[in-house]
C-alpha atoms as a PDB file:
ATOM      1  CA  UNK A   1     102.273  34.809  81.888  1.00  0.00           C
ATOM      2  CA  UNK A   2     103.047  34.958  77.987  1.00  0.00           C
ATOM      3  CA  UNK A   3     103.430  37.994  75.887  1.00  0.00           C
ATOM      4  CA  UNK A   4     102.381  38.512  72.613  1.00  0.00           C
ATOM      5  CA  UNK A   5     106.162  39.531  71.086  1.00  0.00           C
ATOM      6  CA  UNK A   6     106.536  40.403  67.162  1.00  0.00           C
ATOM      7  CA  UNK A   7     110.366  39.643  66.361  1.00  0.00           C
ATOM      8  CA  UNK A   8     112.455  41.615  63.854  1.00  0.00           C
ATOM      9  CA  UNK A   9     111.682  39.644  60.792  1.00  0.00           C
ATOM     10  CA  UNK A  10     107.891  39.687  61.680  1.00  0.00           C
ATOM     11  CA  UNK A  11     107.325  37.019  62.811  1.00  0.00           C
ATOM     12  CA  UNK A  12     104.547  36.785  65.676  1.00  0.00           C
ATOM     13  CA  UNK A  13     105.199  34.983  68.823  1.00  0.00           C
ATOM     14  CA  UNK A  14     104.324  34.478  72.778  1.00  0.00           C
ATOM     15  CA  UNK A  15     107.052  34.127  75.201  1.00  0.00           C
ATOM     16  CA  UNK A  16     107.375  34.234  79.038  1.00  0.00           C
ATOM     17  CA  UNK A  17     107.060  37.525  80.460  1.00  0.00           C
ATOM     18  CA  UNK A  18     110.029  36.827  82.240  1.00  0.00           C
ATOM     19  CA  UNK A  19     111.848  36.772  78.778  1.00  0.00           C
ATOM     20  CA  UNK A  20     110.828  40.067  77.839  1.00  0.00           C
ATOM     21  CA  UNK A  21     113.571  41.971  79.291  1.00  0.00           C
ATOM     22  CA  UNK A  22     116.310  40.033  77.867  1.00  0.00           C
ATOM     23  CA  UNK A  23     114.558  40.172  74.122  1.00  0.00           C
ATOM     24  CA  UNK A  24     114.680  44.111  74.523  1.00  0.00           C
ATOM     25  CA  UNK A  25     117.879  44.498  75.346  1.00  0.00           C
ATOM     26  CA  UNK A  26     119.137  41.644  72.773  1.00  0.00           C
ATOM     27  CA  UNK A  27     116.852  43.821  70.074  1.00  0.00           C
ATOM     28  CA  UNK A  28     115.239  41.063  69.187  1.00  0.00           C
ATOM     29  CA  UNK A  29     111.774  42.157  68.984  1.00  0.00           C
ATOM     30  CA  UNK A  30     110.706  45.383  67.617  1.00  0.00           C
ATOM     31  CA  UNK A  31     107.245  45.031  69.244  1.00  0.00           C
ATOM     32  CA  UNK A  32     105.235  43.228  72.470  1.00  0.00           C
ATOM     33  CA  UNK A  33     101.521  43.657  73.247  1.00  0.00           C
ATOM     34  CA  UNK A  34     100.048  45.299  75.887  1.00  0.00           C
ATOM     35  CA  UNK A  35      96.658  45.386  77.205  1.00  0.00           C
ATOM     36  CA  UNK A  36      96.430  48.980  75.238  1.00  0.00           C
ATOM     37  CA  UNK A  37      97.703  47.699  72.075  1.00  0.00           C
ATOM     38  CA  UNK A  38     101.328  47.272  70.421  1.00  0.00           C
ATOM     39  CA  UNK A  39     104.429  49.041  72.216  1.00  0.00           C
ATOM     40  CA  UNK A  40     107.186  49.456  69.355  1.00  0.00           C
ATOM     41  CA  UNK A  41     110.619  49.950  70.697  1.00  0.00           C
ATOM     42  CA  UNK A  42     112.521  52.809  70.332  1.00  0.00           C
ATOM     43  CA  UNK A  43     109.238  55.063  69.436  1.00  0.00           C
ATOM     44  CA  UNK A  44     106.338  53.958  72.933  1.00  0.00           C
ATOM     45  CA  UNK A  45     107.218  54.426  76.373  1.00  0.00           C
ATOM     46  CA  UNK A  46     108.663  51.154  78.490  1.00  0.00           C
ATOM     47  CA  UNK A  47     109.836  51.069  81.978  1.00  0.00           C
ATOM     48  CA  UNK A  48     113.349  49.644  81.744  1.00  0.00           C
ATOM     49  CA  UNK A  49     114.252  46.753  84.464  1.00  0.00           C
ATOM     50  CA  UNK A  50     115.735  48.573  87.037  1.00  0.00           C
ATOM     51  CA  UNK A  51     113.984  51.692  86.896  1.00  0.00           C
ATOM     52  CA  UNK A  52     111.736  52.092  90.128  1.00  0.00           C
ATOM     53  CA  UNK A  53     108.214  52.590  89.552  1.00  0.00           C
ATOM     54  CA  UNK A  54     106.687  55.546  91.361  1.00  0.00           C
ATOM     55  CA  UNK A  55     103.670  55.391  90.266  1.00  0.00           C
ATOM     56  CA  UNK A  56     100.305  54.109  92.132  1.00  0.00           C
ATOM     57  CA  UNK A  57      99.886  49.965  91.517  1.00  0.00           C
ATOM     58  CA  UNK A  58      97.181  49.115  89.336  1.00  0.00           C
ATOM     59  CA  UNK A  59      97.583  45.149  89.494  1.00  0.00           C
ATOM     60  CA  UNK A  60      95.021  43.347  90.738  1.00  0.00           C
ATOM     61  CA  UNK A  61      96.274  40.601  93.885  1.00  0.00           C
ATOM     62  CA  UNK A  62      94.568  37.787  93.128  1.00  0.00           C
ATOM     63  CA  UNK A  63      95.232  36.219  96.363  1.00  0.00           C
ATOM     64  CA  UNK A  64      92.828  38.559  97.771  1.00  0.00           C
ATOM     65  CA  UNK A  65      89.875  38.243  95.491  1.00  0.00           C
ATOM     66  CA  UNK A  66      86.442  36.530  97.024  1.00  0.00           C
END
């Protein structure tokens, strides 16, 4: 899945989700999209990596759809 990423110079770009957790941590994007809108880091709310969500799922398994 990509992600809509803006890095720190502004530029606009779409990585692999699975990127996103290295590009946080590097501080090399100030800002990804959600399905809500833009999350800036350091000011919105993110779940870091390895932080257990306790919360109910809201995902969608495809696998099961008719």
């Amino acid at each position: 899945m990509l992600i809509t990423v803006m890095y720190q110079d502004g530029k606009i770009g779409m990585v692999e989700f699975s990127q996103l957790d290295q590009l946080i941590q590097s501080q090399k994007i100030k800002q990804f999209m959600r399905s809500e809108g833009w999350v800036t880091l350091g000011i919105d709310s993110i779940r870091e990596s390895d932080e257990e969500y306790n919360n109910p799922e809201r995902r969608q398994d495809f696998r099961r759809t008719k």
